[in-house]
N, C-alpha and C. Protein backbone atom coordinates (compact mmCIF):
# COMPACT_ATOMS: atom_id res chain seq x y z
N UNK A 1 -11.78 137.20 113.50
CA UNK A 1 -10.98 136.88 112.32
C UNK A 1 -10.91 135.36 112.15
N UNK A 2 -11.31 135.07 111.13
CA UNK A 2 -11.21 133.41 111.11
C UNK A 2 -10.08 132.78 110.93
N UNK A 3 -9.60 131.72 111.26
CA UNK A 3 -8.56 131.32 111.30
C UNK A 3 -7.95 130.81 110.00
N UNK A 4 -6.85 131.13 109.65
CA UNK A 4 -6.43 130.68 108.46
C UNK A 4 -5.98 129.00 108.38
N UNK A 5 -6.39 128.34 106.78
CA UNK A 5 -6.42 127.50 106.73
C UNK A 5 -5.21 126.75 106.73
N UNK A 6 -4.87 125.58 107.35
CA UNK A 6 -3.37 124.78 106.90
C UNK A 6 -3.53 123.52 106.16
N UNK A 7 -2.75 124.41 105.05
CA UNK A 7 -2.40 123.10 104.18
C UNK A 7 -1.58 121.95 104.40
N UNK A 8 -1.67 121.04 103.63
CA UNK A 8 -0.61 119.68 104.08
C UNK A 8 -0.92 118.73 103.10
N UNK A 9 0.21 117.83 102.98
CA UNK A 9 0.03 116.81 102.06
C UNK A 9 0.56 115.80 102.89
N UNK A 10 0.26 113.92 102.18
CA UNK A 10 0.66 113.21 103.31
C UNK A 10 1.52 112.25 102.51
N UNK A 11 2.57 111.84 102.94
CA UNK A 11 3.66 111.22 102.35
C UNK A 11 3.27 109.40 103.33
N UNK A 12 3.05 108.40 102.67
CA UNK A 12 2.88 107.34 102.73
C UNK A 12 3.21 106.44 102.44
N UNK A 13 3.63 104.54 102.43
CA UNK A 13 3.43 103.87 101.64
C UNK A 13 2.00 102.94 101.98
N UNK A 14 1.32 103.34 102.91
CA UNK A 14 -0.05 102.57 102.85
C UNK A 14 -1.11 103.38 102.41
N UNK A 15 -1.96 103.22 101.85
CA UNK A 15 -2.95 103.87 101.09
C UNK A 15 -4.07 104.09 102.34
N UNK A 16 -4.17 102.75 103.38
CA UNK A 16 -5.09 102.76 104.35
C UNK A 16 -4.83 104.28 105.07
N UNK A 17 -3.59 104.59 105.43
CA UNK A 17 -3.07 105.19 105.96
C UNK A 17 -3.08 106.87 105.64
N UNK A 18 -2.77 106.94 104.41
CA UNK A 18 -2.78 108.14 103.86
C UNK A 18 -4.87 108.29 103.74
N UNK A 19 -5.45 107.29 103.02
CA UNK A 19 -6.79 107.64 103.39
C UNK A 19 -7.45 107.92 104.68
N UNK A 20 -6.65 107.25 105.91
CA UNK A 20 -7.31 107.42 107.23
C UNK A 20 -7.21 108.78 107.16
N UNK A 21 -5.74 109.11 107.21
CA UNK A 21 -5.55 111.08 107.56
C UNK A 21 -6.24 112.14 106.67
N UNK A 22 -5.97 111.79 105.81
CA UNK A 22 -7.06 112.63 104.37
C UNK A 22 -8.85 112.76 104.77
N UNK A 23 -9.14 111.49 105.65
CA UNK A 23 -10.47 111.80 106.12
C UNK A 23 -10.68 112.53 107.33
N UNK A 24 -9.63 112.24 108.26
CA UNK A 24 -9.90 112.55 109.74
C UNK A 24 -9.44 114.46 109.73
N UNK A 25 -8.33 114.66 108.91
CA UNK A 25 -8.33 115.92 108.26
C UNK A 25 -9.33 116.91 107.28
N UNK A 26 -9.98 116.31 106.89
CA UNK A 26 -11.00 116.68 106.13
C UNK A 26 -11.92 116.87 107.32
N UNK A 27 -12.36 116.44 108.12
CA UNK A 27 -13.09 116.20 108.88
C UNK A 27 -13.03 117.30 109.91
N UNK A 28 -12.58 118.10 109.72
CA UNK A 28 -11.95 118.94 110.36
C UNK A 28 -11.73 120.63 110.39
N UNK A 29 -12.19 121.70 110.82
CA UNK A 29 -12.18 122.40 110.09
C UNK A 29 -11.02 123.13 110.16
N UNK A 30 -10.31 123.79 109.21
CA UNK A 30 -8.82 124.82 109.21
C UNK A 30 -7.67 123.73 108.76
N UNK A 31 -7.88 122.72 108.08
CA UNK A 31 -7.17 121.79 107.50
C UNK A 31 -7.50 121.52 105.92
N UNK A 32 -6.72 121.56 105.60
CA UNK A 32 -6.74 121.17 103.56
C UNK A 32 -5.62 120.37 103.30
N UNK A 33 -6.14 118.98 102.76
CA UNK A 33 -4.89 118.09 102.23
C UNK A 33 -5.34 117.90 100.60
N UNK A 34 -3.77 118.78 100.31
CA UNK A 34 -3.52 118.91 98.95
C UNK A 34 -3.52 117.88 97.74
N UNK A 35 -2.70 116.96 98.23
CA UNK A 35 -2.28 116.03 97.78
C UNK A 35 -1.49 114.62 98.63
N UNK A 36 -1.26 113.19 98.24
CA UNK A 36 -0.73 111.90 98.86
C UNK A 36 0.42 111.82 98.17
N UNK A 37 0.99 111.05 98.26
CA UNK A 37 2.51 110.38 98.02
C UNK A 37 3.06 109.38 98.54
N UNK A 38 3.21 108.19 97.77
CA UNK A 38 3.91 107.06 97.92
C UNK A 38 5.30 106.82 98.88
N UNK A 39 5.93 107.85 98.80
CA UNK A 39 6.95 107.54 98.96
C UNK A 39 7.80 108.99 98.59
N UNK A 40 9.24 108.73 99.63
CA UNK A 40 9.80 109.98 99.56
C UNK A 40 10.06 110.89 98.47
N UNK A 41 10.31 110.04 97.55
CA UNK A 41 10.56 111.02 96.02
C UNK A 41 9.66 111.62 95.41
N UNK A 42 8.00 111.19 95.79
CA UNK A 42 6.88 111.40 95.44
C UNK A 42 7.19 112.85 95.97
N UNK A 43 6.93 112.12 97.59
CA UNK A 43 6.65 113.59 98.37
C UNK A 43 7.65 115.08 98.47
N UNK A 44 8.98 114.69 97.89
CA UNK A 44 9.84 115.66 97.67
C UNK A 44 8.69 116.95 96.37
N UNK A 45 8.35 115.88 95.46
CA UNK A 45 8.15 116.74 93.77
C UNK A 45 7.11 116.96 94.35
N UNK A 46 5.88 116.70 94.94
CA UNK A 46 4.50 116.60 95.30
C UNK A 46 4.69 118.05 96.12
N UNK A 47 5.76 118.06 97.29
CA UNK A 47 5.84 119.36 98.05
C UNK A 47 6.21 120.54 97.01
N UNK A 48 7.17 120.06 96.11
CA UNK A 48 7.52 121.05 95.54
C UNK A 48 6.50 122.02 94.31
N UNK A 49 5.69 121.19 94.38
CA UNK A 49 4.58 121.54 93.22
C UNK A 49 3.76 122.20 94.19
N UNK A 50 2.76 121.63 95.04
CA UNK A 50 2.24 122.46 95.57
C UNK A 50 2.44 123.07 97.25
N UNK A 51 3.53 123.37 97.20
CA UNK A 51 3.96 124.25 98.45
C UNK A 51 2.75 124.27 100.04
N UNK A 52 3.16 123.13 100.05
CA UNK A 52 1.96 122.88 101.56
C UNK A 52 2.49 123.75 102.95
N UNK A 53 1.55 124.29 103.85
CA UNK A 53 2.40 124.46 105.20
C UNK A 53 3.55 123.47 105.95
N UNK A 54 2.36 122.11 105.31
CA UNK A 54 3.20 121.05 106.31
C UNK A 54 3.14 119.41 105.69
N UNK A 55 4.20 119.10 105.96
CA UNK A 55 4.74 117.38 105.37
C UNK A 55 4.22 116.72 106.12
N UNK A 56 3.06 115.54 106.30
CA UNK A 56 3.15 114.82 107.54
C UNK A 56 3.86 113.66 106.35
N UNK A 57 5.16 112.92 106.87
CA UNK A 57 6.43 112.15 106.67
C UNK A 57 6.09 111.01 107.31
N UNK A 58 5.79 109.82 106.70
CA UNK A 58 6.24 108.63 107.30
C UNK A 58 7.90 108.26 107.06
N UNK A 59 8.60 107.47 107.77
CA UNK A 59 10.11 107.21 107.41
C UNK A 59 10.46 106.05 107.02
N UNK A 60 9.91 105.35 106.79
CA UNK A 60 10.12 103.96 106.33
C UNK A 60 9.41 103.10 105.01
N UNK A 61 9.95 103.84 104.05
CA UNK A 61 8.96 103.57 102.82
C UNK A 61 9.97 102.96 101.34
N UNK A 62 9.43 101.80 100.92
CA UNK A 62 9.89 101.75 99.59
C UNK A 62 9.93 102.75 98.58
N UNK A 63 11.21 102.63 97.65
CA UNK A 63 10.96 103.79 97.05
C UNK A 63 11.52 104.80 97.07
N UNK A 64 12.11 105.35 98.23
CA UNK A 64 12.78 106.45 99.30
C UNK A 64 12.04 106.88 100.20
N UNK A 65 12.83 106.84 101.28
CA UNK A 65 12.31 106.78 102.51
C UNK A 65 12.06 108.43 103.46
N UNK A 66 11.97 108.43 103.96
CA UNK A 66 11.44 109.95 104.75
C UNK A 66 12.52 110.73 105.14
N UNK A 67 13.99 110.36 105.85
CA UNK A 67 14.67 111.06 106.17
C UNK A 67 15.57 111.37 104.85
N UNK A 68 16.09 110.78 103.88
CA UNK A 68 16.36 111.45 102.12
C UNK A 68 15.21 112.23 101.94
N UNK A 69 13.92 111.93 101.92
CA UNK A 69 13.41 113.11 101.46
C UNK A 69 13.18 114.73 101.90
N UNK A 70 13.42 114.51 103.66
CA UNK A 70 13.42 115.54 104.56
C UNK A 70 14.50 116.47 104.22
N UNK A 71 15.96 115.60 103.78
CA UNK A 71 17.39 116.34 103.65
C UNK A 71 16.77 117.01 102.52
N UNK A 72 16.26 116.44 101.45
CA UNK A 72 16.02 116.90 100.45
C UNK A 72 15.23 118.39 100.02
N UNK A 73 13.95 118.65 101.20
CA UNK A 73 13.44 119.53 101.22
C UNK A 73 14.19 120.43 101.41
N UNK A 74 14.96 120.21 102.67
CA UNK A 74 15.55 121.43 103.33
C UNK A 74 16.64 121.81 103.01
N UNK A 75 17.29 121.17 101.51
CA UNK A 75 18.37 121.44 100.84
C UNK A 75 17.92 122.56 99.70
N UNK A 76 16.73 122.46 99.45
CA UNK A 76 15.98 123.14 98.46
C UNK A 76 15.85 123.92 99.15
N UNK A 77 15.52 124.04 100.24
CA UNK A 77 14.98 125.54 101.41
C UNK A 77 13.33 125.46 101.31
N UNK A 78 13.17 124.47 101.29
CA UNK A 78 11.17 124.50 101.19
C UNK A 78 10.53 124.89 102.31
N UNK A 79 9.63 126.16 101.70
CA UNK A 79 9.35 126.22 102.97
C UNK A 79 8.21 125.34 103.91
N UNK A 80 7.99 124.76 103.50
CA UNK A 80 6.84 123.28 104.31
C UNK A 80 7.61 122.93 105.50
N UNK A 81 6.52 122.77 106.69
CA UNK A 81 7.32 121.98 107.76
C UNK A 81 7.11 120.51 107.61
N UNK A 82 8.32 119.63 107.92
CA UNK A 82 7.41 118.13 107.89
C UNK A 82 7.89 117.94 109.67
N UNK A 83 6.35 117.13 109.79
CA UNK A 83 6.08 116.69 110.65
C UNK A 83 5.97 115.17 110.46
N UNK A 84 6.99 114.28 111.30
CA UNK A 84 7.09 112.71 111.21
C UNK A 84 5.79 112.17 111.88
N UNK A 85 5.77 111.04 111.25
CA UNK A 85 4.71 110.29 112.10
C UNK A 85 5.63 108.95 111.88
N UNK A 86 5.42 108.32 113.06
CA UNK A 86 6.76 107.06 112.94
C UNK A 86 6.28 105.77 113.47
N UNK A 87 5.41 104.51 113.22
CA UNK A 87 4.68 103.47 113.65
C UNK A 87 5.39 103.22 115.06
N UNK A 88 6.87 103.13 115.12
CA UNK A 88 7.55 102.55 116.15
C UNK A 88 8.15 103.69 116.82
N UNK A 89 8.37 103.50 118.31
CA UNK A 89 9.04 104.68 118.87
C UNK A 89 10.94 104.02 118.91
N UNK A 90 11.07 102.74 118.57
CA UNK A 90 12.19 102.67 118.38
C UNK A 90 12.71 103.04 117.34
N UNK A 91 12.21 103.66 116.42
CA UNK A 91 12.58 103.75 114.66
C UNK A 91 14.42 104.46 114.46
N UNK A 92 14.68 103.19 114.55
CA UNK A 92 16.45 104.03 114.17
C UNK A 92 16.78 105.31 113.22
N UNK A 93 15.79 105.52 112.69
CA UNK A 93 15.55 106.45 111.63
C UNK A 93 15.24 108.40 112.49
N UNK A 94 14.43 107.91 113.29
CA UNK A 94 14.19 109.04 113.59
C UNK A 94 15.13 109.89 114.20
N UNK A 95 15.97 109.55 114.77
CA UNK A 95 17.06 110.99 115.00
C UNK A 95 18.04 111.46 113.61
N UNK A 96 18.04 110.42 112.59
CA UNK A 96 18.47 111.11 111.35
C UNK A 96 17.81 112.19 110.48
N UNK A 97 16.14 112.05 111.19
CA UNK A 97 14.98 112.67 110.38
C UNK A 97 15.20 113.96 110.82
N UNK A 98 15.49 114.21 112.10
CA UNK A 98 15.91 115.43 113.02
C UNK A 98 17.64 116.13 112.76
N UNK A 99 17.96 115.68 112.44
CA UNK A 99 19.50 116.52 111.91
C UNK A 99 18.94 116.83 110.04
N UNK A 100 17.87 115.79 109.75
CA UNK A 100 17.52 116.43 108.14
C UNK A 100 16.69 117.40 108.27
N UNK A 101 16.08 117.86 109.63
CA UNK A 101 15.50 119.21 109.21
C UNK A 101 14.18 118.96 109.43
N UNK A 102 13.54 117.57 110.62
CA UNK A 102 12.26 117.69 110.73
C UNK A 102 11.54 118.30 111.74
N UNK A 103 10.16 119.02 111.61
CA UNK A 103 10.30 119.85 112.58
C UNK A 103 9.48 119.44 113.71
N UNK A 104 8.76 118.24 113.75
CA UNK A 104 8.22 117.37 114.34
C UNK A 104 7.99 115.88 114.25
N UNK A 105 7.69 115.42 115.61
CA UNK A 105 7.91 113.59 115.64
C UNK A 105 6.77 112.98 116.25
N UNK A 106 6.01 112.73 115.99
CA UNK A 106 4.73 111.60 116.66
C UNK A 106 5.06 110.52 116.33
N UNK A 107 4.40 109.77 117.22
CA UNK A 107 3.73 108.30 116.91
C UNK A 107 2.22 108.17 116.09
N UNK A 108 2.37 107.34 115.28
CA UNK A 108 1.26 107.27 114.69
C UNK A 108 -0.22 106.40 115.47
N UNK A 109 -0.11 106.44 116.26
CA UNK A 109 -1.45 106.10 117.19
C UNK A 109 -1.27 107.57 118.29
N UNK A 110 -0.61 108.46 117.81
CA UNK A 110 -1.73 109.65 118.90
C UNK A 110 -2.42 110.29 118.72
N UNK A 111 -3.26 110.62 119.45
CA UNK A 111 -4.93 110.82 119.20
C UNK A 111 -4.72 111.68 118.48
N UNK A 112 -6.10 111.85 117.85
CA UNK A 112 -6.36 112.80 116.63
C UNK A 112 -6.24 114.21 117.27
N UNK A 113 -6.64 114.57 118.43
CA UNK A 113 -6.69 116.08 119.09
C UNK A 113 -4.76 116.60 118.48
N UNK A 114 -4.20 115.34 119.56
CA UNK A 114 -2.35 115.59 119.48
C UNK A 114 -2.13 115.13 118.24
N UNK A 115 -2.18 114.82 117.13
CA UNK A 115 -1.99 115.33 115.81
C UNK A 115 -2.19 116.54 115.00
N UNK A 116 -3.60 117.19 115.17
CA UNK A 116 -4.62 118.36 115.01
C UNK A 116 -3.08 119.55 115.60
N UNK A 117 -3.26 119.21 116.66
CA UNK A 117 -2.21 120.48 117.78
C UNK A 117 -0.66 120.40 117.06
N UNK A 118 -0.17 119.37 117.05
CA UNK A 118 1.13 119.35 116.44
C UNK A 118 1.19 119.58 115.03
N UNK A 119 0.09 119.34 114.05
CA UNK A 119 0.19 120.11 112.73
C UNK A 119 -0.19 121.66 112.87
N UNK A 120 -0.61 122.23 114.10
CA UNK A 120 -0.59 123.37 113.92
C UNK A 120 0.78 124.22 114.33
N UNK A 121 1.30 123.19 115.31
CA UNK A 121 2.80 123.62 115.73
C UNK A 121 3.66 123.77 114.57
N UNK A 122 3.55 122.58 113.68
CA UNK A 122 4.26 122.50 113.14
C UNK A 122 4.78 123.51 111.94
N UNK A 123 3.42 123.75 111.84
CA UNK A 123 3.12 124.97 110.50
C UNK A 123 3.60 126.27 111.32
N UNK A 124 3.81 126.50 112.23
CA UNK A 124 4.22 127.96 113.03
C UNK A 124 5.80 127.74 113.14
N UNK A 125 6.14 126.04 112.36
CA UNK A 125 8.13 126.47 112.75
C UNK A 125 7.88 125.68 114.73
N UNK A 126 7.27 125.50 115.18
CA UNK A 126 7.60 124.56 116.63
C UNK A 126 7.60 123.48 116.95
N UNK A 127 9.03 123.02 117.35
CA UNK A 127 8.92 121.72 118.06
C UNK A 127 7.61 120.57 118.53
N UNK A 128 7.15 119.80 118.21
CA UNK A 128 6.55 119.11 118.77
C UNK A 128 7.09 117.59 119.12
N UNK A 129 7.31 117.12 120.14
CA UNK A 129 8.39 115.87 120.20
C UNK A 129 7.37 114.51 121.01
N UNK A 130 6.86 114.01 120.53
CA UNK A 130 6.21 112.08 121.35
C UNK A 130 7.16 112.04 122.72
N UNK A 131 6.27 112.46 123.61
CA UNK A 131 7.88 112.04 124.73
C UNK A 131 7.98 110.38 124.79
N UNK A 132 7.07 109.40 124.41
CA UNK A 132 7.38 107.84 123.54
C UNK A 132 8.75 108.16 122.57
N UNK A 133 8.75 109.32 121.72
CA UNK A 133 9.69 108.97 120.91
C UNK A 133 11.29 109.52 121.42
N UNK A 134 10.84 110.52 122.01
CA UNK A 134 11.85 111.48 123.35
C UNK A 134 12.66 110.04 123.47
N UNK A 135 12.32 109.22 124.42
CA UNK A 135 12.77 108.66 125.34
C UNK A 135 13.51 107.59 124.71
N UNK A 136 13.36 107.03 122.90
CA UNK A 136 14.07 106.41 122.30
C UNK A 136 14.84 106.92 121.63
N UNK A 137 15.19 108.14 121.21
CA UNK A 137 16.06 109.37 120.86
C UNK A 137 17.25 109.56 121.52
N UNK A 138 17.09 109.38 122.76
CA UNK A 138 18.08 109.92 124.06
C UNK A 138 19.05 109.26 123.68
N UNK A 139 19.10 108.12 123.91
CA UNK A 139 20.69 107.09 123.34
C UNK A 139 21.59 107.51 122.60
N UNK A 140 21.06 108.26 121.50
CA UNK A 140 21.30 108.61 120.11
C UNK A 140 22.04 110.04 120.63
N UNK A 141 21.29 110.71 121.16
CA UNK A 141 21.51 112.44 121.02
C UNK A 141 22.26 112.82 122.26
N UNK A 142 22.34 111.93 123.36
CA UNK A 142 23.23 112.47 124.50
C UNK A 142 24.35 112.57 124.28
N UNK A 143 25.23 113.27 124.75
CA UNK A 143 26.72 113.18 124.88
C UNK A 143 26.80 113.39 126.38
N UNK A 144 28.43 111.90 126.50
CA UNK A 144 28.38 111.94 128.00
C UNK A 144 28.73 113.71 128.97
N UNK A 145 27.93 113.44 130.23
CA UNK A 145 28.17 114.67 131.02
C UNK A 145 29.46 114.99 131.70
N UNK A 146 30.14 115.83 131.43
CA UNK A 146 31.68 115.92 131.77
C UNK A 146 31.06 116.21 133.19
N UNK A 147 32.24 115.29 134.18
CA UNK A 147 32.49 115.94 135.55
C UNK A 147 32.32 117.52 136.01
N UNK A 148 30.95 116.90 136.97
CA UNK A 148 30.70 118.75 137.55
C UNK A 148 29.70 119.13 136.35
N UNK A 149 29.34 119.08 135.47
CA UNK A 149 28.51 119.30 134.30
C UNK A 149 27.37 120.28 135.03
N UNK A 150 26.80 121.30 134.66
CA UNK A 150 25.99 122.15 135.47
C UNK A 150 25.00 121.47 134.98
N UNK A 151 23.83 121.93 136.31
CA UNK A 151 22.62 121.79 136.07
C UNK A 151 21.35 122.98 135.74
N UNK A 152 20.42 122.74 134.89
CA UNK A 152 19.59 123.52 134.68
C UNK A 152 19.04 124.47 135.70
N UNK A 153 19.33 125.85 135.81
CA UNK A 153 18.59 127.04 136.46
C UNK A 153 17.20 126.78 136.84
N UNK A 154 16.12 127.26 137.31
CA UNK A 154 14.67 126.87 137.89
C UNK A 154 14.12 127.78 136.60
N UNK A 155 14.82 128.61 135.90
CA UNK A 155 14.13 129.41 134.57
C UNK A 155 15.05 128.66 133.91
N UNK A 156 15.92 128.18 133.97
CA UNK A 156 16.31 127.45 132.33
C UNK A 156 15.24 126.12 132.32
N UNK A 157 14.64 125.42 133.65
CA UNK A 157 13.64 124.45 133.27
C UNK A 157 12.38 124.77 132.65
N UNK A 158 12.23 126.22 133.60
CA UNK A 158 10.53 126.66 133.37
C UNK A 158 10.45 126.96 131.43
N UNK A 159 11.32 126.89 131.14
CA UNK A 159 11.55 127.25 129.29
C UNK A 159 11.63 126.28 128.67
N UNK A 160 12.42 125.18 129.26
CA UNK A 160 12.55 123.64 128.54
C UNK A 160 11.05 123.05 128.79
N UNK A 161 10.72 123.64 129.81
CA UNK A 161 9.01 122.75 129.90
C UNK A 161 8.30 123.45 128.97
N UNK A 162 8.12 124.76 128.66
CA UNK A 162 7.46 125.40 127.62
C UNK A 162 7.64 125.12 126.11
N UNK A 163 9.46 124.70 125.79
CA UNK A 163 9.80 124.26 124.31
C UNK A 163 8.83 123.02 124.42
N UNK A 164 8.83 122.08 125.37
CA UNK A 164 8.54 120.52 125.33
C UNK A 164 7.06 120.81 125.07
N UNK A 165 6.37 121.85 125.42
CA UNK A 165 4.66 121.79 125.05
C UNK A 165 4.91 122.54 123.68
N UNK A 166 5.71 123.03 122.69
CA UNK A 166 5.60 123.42 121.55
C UNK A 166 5.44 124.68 121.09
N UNK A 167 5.75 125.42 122.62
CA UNK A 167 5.80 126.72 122.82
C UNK A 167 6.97 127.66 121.93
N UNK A 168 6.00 128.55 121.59
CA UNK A 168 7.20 129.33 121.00
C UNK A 168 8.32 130.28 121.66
N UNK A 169 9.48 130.84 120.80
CA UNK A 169 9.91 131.89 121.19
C UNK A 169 9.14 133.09 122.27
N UNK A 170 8.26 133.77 121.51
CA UNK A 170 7.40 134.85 121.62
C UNK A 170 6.81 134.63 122.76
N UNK A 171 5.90 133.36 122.45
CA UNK A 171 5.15 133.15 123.85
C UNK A 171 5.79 132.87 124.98
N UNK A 172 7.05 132.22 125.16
CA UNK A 172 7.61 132.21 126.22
C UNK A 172 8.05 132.94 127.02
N UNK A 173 8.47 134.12 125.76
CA UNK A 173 8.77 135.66 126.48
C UNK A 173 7.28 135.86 127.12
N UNK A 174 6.28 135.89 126.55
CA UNK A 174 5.62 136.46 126.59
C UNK A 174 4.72 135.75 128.32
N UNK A 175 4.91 134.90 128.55
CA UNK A 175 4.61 133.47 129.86
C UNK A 175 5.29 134.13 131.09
N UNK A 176 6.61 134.19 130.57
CA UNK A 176 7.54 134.62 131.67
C UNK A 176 8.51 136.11 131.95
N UNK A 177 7.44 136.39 130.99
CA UNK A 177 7.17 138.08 131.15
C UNK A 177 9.16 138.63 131.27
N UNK A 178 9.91 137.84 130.03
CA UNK A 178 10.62 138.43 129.27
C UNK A 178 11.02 138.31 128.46
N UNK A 179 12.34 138.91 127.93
CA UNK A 179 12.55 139.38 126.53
C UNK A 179 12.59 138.18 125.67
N UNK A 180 12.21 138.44 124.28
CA UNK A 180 12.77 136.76 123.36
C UNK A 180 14.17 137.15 123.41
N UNK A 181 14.81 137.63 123.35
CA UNK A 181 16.26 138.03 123.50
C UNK A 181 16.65 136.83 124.72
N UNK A 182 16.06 137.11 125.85
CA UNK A 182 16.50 136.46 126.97
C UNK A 182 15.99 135.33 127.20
N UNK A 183 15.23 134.75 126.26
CA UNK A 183 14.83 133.32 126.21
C UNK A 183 15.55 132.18 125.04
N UNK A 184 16.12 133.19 124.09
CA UNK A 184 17.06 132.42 123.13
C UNK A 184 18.57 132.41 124.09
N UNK A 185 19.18 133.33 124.79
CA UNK A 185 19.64 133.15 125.84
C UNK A 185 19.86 132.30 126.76
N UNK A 186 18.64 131.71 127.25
CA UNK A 186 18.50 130.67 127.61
C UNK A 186 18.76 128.86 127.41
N UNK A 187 18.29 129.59 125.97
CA UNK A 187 17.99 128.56 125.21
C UNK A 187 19.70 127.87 124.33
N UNK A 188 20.17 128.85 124.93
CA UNK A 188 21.65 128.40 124.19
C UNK A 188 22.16 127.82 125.47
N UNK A 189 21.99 128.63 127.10
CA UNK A 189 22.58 128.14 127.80
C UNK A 189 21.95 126.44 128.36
N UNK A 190 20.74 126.21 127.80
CA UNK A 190 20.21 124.80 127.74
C UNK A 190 20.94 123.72 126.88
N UNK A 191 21.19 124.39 125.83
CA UNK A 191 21.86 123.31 124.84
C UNK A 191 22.82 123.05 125.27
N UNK A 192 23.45 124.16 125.58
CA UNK A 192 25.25 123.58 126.12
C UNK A 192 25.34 122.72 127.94
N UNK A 193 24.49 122.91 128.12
CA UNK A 193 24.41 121.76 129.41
C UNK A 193 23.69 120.67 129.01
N UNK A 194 23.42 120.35 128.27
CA UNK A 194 22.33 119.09 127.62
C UNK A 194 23.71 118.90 126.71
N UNK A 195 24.19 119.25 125.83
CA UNK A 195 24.70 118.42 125.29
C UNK A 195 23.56 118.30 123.93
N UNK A 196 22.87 119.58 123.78
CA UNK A 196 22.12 119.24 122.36
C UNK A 196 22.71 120.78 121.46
N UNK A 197 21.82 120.33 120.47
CA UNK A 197 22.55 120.93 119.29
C UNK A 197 21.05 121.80 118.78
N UNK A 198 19.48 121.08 119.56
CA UNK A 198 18.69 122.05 118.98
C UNK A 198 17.45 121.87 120.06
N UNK A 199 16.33 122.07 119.58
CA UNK A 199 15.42 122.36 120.85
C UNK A 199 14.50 120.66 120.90
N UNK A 200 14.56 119.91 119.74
CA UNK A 200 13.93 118.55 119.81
C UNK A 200 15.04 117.52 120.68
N UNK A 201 16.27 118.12 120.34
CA UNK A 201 17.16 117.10 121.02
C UNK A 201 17.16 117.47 122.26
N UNK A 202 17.23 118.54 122.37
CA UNK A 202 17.50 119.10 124.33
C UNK A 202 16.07 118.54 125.06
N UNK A 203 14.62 118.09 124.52
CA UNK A 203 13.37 117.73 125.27
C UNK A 203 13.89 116.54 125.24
N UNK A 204 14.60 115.87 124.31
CA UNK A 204 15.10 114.29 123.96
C UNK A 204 15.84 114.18 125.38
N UNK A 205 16.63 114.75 125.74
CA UNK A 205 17.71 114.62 126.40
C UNK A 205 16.92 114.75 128.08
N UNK A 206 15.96 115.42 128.09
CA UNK A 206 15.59 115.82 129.32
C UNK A 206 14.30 114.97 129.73
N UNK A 207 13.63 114.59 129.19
CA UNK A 207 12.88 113.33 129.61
C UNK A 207 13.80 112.31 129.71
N UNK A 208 14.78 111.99 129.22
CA UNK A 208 15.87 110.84 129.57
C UNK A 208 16.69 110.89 130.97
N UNK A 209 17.06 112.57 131.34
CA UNK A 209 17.51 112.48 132.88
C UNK A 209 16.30 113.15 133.61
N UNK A 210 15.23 112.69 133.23
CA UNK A 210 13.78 113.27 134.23
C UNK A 210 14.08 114.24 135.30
N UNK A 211 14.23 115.47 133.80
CA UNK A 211 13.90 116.83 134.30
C UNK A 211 12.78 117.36 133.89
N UNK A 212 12.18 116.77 132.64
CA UNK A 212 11.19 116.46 131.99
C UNK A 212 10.33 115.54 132.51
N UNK A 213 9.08 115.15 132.47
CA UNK A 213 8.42 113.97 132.09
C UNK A 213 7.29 113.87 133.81
């Protein structure tokens, strides 16, 4: 069965930029880029016209910037994933991009393979997180550990290492040969010892006290 194709459009303010990906995607097979965009407001109407799998989002753009346009999608309920690409791993921006609903974070110098892989994550709804960008996130997303604060189970890690590769629900059940029932389970009892609120912040949080990494 051949693999179905993923669409995407690329939200920019450098033209170099949006042409690099438009080629290296093209270049490629099981990838189609729809359409470019200047800038967030572009890429809001641009998604909305032609309904891509996936946003690749820069966040720092004249014009409107990536995390307004992210709130924006996901206020509409679009179904496109955007996936950030962010020049700097310090980008103050990026943990706002992540409470607006993004469903992935690179750096824009990682290799073309870990771009390729994370637009396919991304289009399936999974986490994909830069542990570069992980590790400038943490500041942002921790909350301090109350006295005695538990620590992660040897299966609540073996699951946080599987979210952190972009693993799904399903497959995780499916890895550790149980239920998705008992891996969302998990996955709640992760958040509430992390101190996160979703599955990008809890990898954020765990390469920061290297349980991760």
């Amino acid at each position: 069965m051949a693999e179905q194709t993923i669409t995407l459009i690329v939200v920019d303010d450098h033209p170099v930029v949006r042409d690099g990906l438009r080629g290296m995607f093209a270049s490629s097979p099981g990838f189609e880029v729809l359409g470019e965009a200047a800038n967030g407001e572009e890429g809001v109407e641009l998604a909305a016209r032609l309904d891509p799998d996936v946003v690749l989002m820069d966040l720092r753009m004249p014009g409107g910037g990536g995390v307004a346009a992210i709130a924006e999608l996901t206020r509409r309920g679009a179904r496109s994933k955007v996936l950030v690409l962010t020049t700097y791993d310090t980008d103050s921006n990026t943990l706002p991009a992540i409470e607006a609903g993004a469903t992935g974070y690179l750096l824009k110098d990682a290799p073309r393979d870990e771009l390729f892989t994370a637009v396919r994550a991304a289009a399936e709804g999974r986490t994909v997180l830069s542990p570069a960008v992980a590790s400038r996130l943490v500041s942002r997303v921790r909350t301090p550990a109350a006295p005695g604060s538990e620590q992660l189970s040897a299966r609540e890690r073996e699951v946080l290492e599987l979210v952190a590769k972009g693993t799904s629900n399903r497959a995780i059940a499916a890895e550790l040969f149980i239920s998705e029932a008992t891996v969302k389970t998990h996955l709640t009892h992760i958040f509430g010892k992390l101190g996160a609120k979703d599955r990008a912040a809890a990898v954020a949080v765990a390469y920061d006290r290297k349980i991760l990494g």
